[in-house]
PDB file of N, CA and C in Angstrom:
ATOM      1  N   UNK A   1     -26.299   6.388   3.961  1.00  0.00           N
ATOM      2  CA  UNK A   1     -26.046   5.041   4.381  1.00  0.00           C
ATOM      3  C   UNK A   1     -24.711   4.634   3.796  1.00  0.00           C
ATOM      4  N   UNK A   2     -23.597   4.107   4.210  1.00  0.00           N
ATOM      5  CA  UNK A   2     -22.495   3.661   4.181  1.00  0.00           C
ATOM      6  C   UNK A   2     -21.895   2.656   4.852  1.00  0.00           C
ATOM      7  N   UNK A   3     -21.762   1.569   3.803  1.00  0.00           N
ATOM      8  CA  UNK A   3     -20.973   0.892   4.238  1.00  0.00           C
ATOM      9  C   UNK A   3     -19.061   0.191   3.637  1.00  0.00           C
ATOM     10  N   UNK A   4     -18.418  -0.195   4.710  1.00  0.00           N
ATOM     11  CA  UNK A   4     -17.071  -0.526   3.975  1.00  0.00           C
ATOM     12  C   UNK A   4     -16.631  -1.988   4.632  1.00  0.00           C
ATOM     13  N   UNK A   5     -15.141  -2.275   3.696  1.00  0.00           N
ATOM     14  CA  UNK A   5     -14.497  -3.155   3.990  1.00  0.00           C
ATOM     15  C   UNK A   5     -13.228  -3.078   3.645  1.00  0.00           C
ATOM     16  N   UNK A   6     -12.179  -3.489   4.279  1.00  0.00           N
ATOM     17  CA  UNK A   6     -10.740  -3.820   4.106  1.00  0.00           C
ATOM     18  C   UNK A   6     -10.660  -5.411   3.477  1.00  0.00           C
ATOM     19  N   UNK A   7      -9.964  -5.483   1.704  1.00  0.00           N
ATOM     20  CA  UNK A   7     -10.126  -6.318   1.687  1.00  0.00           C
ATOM     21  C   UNK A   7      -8.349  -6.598   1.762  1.00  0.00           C
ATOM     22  N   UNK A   8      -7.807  -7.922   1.493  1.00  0.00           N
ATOM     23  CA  UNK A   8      -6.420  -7.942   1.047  1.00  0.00           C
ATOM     24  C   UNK A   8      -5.646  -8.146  -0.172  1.00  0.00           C
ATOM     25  N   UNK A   9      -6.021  -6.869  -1.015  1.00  0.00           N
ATOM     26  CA  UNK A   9      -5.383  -6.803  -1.886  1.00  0.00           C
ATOM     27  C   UNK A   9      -4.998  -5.767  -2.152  1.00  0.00           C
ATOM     28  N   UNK A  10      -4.042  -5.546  -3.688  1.00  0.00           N
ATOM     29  CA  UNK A  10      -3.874  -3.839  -3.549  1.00  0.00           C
ATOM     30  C   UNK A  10      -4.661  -3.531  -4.420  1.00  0.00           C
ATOM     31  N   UNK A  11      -4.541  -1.971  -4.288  1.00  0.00           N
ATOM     32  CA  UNK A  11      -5.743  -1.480  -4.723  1.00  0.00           C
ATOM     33  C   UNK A  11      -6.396  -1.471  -6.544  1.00  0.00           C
ATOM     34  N   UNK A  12      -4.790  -1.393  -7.282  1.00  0.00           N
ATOM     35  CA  UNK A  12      -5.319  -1.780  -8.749  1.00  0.00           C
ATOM     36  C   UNK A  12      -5.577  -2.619  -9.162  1.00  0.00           C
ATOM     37  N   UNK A  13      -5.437  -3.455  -8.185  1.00  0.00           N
ATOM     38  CA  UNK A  13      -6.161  -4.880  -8.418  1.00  0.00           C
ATOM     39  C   UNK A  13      -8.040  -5.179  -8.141  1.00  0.00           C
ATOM     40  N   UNK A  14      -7.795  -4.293  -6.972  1.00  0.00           N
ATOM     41  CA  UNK A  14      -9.124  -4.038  -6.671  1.00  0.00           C
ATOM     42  C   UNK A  14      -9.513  -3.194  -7.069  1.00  0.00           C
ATOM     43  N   UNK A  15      -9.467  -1.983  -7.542  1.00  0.00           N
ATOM     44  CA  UNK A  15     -10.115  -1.209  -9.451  1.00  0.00           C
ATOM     45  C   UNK A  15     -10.470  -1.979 -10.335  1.00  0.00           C
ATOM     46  N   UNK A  16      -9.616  -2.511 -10.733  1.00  0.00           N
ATOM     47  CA  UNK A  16      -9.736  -3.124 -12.393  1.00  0.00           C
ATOM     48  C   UNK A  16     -10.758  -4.353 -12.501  1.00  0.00           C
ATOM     49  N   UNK A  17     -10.347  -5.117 -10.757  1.00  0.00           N
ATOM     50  CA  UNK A  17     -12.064  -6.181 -10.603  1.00  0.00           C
ATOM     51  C   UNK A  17     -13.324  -5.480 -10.073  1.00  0.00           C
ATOM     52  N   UNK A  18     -13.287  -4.596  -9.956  1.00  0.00           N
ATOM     53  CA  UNK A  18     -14.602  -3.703  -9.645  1.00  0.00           C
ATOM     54  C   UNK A  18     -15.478  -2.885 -10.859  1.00  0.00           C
ATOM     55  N   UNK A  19     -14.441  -2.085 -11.531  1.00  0.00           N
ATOM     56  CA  UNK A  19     -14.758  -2.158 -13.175  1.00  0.00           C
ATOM     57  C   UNK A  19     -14.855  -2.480 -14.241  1.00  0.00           C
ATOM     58  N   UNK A  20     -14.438  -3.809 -14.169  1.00  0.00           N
ATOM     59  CA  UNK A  20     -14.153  -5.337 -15.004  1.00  0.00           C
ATOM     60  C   UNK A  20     -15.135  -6.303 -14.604  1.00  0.00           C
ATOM     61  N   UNK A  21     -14.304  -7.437 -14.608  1.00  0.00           N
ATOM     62  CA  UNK A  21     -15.341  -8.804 -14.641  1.00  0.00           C
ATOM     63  C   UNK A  21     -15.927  -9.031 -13.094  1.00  0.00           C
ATOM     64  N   UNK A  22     -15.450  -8.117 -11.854  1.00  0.00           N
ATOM     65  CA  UNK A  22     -16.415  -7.666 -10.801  1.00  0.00           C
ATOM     66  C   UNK A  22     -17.549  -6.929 -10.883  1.00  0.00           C
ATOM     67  N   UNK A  23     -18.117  -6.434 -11.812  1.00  0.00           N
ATOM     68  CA  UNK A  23     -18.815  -5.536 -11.912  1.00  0.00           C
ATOM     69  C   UNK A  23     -20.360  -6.020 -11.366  1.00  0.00           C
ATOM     70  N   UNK A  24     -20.692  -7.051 -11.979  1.00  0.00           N
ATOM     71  CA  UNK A  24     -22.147  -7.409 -11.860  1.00  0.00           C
ATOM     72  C   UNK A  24     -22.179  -8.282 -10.646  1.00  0.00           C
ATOM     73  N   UNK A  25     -21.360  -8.159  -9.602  1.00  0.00           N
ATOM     74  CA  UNK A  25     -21.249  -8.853  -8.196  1.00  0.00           C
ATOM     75  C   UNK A  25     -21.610  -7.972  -7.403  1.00  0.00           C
ATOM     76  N   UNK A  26     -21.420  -6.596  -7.717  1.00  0.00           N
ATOM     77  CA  UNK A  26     -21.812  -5.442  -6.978  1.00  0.00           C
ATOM     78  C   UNK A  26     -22.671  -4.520  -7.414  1.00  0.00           C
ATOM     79  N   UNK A  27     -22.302  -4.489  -8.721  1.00  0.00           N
ATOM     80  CA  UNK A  27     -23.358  -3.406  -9.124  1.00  0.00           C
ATOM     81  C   UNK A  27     -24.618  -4.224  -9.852  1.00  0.00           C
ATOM     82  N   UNK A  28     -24.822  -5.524 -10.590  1.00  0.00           N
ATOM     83  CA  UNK A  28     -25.719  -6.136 -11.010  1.00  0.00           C
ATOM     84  C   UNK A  28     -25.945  -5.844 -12.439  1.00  0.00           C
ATOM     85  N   UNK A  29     -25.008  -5.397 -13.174  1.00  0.00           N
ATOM     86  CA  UNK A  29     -25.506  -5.000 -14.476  1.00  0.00           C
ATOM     87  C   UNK A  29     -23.633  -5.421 -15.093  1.00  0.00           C
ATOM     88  N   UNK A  30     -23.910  -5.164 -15.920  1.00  0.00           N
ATOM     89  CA  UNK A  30     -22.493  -5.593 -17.229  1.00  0.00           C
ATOM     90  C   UNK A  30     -21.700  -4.260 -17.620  1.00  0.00           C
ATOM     91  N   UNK A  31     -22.687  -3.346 -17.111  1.00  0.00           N
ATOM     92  CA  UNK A  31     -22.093  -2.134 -17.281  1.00  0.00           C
ATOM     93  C   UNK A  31     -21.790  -1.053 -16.660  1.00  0.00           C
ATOM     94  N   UNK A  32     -21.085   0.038 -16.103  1.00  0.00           N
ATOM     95  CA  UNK A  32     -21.064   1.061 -15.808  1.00  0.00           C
ATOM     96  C   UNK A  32     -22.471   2.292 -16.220  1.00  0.00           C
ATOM     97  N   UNK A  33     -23.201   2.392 -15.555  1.00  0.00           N
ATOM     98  CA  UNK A  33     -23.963   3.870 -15.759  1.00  0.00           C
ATOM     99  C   UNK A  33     -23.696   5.040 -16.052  1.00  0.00           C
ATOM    100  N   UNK A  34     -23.877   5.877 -16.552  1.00  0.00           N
ATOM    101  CA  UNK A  34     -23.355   7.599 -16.849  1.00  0.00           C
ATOM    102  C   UNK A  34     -23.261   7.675 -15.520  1.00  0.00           C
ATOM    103  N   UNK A  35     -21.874   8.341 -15.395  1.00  0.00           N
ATOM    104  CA  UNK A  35     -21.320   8.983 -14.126  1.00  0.00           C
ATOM    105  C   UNK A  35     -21.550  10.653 -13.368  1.00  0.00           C
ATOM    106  N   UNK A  36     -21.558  10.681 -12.524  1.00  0.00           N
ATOM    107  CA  UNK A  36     -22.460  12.257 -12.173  1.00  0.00           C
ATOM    108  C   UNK A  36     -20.775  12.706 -12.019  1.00  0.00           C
ATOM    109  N   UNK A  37     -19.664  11.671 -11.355  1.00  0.00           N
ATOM    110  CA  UNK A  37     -18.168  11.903 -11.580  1.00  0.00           C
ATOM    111  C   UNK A  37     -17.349  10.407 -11.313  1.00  0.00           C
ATOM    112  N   UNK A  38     -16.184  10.392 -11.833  1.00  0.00           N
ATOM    113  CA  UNK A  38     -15.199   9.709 -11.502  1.00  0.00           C
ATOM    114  C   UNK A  38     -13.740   9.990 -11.919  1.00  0.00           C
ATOM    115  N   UNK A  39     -13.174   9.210 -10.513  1.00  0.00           N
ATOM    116  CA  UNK A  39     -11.903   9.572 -10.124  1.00  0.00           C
ATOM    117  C   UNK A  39     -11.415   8.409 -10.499  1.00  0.00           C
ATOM    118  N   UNK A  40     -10.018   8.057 -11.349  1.00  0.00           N
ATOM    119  CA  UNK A  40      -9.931   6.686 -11.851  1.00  0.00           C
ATOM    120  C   UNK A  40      -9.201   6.441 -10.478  1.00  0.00           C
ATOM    121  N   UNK A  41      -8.962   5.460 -10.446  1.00  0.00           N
ATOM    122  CA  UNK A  41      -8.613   4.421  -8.970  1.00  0.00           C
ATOM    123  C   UNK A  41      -8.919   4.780  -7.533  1.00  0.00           C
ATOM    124  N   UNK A  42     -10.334   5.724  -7.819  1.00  0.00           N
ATOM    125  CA  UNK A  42     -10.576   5.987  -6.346  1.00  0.00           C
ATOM    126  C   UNK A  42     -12.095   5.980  -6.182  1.00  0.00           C
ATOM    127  N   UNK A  43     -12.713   6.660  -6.733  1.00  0.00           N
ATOM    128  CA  UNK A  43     -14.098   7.031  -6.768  1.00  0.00           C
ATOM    129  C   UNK A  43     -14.925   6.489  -8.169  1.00  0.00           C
ATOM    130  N   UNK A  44     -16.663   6.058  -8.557  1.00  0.00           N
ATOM    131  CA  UNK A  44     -17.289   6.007  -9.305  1.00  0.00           C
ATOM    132  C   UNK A  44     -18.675   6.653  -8.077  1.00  0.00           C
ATOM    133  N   UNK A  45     -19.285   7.815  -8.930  1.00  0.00           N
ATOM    134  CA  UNK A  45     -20.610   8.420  -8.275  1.00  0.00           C
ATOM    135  C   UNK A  45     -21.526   8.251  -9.619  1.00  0.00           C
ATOM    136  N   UNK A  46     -23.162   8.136  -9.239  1.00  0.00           N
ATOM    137  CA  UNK A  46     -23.916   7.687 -10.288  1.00  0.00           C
ATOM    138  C   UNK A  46     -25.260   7.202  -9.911  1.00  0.00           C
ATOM    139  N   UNK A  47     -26.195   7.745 -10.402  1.00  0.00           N
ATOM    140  CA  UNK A  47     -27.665   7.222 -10.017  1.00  0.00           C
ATOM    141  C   UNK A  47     -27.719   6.097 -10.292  1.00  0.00           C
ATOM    142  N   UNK A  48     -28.520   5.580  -9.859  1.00  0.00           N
ATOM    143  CA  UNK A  48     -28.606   3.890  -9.325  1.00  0.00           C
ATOM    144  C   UNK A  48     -29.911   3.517  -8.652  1.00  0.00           C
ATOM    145  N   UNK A  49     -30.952   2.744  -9.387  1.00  0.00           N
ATOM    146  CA  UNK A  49     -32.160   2.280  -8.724  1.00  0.00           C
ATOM    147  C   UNK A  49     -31.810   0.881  -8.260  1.00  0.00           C
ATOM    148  N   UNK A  50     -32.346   0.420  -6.758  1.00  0.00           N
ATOM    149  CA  UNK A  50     -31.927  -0.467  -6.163  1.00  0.00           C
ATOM    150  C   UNK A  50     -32.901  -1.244  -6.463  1.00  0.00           C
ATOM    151  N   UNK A  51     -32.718  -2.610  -6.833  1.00  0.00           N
ATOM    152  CA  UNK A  51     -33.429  -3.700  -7.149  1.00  0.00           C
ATOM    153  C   UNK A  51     -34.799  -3.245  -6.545  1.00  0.00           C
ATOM    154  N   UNK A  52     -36.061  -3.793  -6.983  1.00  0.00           N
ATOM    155  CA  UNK A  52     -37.013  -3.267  -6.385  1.00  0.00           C
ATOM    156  C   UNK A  52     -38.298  -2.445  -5.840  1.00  0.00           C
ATOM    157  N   UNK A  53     -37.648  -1.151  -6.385  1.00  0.00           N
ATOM    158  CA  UNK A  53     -37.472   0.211  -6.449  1.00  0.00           C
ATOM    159  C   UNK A  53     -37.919   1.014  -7.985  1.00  0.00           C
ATOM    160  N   UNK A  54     -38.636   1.880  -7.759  1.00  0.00           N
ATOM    161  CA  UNK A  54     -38.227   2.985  -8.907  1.00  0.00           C
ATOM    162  C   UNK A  54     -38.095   3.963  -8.610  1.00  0.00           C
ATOM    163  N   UNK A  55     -37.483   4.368  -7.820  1.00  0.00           N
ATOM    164  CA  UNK A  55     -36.769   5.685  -7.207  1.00  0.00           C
ATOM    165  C   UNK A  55     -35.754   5.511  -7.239  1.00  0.00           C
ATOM    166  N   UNK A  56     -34.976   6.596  -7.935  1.00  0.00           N
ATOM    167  CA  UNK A  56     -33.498   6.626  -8.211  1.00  0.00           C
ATOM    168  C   UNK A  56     -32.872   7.130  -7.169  1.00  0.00           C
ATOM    169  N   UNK A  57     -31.397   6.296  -6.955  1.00  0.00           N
ATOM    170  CA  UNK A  57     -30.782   6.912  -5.630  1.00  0.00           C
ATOM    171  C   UNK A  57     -29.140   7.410  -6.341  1.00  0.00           C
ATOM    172  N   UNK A  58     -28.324   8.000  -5.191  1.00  0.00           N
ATOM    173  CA  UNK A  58     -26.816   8.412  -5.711  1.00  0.00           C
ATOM    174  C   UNK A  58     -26.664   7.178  -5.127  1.00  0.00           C
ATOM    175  N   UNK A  59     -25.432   6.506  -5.776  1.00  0.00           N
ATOM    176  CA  UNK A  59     -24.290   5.546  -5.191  1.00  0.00           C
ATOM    177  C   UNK A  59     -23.123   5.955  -5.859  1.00  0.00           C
ATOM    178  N   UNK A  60     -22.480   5.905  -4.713  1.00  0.00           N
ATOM    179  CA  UNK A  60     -20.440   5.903  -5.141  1.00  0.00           C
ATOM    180  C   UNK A  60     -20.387   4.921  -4.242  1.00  0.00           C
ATOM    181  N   UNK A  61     -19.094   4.326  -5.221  1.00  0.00           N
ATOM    182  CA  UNK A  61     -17.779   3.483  -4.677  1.00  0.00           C
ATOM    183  C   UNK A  61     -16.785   4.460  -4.366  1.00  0.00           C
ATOM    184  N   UNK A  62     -16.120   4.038  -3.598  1.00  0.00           N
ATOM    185  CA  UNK A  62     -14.843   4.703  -2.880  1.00  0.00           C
ATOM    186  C   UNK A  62     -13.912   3.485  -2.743  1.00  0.00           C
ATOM    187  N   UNK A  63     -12.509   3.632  -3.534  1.00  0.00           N
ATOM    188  CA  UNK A  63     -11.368   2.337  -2.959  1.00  0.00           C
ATOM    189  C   UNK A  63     -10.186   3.271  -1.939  1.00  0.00           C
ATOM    190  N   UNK A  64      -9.677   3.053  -1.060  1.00  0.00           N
ATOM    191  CA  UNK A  64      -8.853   3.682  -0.421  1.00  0.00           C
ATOM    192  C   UNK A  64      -7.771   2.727  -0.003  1.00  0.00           C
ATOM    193  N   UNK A  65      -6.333   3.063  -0.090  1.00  0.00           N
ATOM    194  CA  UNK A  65      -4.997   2.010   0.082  1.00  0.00           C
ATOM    195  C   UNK A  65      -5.595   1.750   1.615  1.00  0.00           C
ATOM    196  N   UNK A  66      -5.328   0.912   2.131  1.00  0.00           N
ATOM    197  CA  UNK A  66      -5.258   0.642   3.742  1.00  0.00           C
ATOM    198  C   UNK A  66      -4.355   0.135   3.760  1.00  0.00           C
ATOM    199  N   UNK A  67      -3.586  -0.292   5.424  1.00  0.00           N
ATOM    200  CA  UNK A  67      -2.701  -1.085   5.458  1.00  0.00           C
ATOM    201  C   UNK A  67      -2.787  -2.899   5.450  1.00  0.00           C
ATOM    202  N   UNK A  68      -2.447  -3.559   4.566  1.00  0.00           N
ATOM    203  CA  UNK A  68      -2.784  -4.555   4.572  1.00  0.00           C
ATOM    204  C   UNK A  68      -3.854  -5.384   3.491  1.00  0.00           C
ATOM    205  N   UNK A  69      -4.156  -4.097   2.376  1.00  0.00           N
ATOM    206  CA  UNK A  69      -4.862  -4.402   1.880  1.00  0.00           C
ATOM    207  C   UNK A  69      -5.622  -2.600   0.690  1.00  0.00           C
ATOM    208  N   UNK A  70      -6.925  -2.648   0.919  1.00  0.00           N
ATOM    209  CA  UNK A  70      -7.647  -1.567  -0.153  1.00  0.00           C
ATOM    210  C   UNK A  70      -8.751  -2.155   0.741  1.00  0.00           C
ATOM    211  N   UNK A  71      -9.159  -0.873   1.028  1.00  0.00           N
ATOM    212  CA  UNK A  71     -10.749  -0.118   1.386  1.00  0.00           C
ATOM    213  C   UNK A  71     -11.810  -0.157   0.367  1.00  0.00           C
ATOM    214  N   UNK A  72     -12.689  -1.251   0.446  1.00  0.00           N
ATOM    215  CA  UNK A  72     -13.880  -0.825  -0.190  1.00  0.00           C
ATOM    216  C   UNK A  72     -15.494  -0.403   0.123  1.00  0.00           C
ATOM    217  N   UNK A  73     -15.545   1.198   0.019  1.00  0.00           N
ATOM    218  CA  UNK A  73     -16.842   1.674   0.315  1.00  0.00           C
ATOM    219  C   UNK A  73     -17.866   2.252  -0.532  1.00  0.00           C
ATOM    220  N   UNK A  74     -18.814   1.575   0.040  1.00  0.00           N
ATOM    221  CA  UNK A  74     -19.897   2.334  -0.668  1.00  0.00           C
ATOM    222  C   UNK A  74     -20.883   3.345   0.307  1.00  0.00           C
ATOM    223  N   UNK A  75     -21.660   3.800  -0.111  1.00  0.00           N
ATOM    224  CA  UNK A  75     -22.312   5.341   0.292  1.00  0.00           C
ATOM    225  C   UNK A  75     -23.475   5.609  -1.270  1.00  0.00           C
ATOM    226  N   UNK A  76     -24.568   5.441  -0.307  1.00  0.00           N
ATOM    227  CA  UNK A  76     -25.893   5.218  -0.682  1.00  0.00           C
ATOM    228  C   UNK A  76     -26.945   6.521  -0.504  1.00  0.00           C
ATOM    229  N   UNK A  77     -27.137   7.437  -1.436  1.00  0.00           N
ATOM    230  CA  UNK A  77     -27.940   8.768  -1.175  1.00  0.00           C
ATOM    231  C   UNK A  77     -29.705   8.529  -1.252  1.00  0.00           C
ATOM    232  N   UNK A  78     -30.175   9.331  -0.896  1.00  0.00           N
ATOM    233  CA  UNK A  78     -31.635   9.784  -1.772  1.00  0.00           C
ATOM    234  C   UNK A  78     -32.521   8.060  -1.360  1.00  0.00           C
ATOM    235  N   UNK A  79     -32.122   7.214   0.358  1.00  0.00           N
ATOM    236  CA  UNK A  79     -33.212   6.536   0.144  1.00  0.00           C
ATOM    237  C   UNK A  79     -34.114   7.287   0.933  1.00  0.00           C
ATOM    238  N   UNK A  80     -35.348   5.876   0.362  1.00  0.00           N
ATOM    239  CA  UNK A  80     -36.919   6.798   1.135  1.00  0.00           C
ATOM    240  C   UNK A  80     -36.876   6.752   2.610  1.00  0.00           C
ATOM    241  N   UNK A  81     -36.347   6.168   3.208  1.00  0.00           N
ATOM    242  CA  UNK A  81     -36.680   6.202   4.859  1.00  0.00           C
ATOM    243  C   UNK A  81     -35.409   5.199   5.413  1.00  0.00           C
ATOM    244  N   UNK A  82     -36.236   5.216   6.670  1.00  0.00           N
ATOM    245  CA  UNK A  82     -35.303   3.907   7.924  1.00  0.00           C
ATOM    246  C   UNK A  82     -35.447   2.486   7.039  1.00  0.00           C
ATOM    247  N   UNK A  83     -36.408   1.926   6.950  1.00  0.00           N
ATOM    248  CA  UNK A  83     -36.621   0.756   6.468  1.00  0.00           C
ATOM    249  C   UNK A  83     -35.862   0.335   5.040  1.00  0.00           C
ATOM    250  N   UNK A  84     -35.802   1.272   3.922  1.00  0.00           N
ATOM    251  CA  UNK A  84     -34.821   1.506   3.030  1.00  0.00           C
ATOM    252  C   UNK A  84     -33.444   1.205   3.302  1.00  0.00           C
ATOM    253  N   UNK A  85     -32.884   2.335   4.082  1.00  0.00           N
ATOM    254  CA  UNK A  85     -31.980   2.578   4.782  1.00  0.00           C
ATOM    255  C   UNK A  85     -30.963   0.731   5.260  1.00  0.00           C
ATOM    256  N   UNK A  86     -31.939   0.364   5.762  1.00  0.00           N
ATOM    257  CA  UNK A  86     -31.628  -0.600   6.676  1.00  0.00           C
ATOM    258  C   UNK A  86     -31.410  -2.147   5.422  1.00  0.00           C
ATOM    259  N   UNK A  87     -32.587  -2.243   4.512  1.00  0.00           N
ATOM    260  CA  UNK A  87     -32.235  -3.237   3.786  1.00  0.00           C
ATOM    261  C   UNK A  87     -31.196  -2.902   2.854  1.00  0.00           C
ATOM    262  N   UNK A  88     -30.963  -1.600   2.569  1.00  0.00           N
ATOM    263  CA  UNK A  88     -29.670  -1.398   1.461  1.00  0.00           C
ATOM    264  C   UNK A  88     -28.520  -1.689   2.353  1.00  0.00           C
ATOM    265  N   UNK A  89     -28.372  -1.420   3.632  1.00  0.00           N
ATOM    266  CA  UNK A  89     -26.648  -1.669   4.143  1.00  0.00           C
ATOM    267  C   UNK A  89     -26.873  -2.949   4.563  1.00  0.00           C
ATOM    268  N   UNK A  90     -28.124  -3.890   4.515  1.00  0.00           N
ATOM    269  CA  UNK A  90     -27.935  -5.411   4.739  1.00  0.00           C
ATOM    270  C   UNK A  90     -27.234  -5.938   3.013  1.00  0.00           C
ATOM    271  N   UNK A  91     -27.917  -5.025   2.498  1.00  0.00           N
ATOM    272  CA  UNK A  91     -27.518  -5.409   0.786  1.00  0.00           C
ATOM    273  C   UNK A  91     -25.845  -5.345   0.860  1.00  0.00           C
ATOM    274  N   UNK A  92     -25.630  -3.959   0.738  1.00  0.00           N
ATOM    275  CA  UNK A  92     -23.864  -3.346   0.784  1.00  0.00           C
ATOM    276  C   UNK A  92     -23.206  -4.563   1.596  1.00  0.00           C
ATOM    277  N   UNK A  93     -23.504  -5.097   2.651  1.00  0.00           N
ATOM    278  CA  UNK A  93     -22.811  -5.917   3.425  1.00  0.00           C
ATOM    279  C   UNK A  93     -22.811  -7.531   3.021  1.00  0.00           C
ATOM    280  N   UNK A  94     -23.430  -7.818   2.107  1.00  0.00           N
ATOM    281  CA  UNK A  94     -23.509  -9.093   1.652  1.00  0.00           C
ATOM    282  C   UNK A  94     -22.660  -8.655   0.314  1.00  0.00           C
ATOM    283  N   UNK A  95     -22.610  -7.430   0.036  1.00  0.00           N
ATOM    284  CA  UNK A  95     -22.135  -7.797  -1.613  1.00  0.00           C
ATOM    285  C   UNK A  95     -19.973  -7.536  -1.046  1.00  0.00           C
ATOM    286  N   UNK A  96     -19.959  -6.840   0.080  1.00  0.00           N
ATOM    287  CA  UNK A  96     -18.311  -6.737   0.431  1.00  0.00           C
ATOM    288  C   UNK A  96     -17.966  -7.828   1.100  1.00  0.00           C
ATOM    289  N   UNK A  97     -19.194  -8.917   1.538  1.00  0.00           N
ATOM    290  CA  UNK A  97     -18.805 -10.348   2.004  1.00  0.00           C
ATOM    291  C   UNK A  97     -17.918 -10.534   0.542  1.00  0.00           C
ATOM    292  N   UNK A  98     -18.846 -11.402  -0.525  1.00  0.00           N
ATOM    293  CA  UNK A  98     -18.772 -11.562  -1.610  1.00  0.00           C
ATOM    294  C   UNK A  98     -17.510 -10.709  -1.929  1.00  0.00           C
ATOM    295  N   UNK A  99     -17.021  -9.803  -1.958  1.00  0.00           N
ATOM    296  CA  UNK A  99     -15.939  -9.058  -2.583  1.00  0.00           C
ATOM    297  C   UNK A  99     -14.540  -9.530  -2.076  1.00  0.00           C
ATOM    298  N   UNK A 100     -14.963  -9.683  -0.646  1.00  0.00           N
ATOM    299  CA  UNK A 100     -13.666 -10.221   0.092  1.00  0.00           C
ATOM    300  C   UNK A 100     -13.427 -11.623  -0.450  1.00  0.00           C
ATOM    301  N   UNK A 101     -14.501 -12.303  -0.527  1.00  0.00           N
ATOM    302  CA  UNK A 101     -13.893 -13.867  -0.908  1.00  0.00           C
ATOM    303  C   UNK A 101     -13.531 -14.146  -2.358  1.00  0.00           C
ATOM    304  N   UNK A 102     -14.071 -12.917  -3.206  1.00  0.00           N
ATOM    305  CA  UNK A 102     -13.218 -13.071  -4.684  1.00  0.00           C
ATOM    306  C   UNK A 102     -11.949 -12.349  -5.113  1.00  0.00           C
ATOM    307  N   UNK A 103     -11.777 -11.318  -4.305  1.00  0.00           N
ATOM    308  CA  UNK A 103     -10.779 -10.527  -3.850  1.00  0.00           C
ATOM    309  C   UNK A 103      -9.266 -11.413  -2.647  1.00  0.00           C
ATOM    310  N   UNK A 104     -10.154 -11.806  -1.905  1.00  0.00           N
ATOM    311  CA  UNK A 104      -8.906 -12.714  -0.700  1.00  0.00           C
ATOM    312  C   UNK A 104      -8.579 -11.781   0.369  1.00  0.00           C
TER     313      UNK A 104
END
């Protein structure tokens, strides 16, 4: 499951609020999790239980330059089904609303 957004900013701007004082807008916690990998200004991969849930899933962020702005995606592994599926990219899509309007 994956979802993205073009927001308008550049991109180390949009790093440093994603691993900084963005953090708990998207990810819900204060902190970073042990990483399975990361790429500094591009990628964070990392198990992740979705509100709810006690089944652990993969999530990465992905930032990518676009024109006009930085790409922000996420990509959601290991849910249980369609119905899963479907409320996590309603989730992903409310939290890159939210990203765009603190971002611009």
């Amino acid at each position: 499951m994956g979802a993205r957004r073009t927001v308008a900013a550049d991109l180390d701007i949009v790093w440093a609020y994603l691993i900084g004082p963005g953090l708990t807008s998207w990810l819900g916690a204060g902190e970073l999790p042990a990483m399975r990998s990361r790429t500094e200004k591009r990628r964070l991969r990392f198990d992740w239980t979705p509100p709810g849930t006690t089944r652990s899933s993969i999530l990465q962020l992905t930032v990518l330059p676009a024109k006009g702005g930085t790409t922000i995606a996420f990509h959601q592994e290991r849910l249980t089904g369609r119905e899963q599926r479907k409320e996590m990219l309603t989730h992903w899509h409310g939290v890159l609303e939210r990203l765009e309007e603190a971002l611009g």
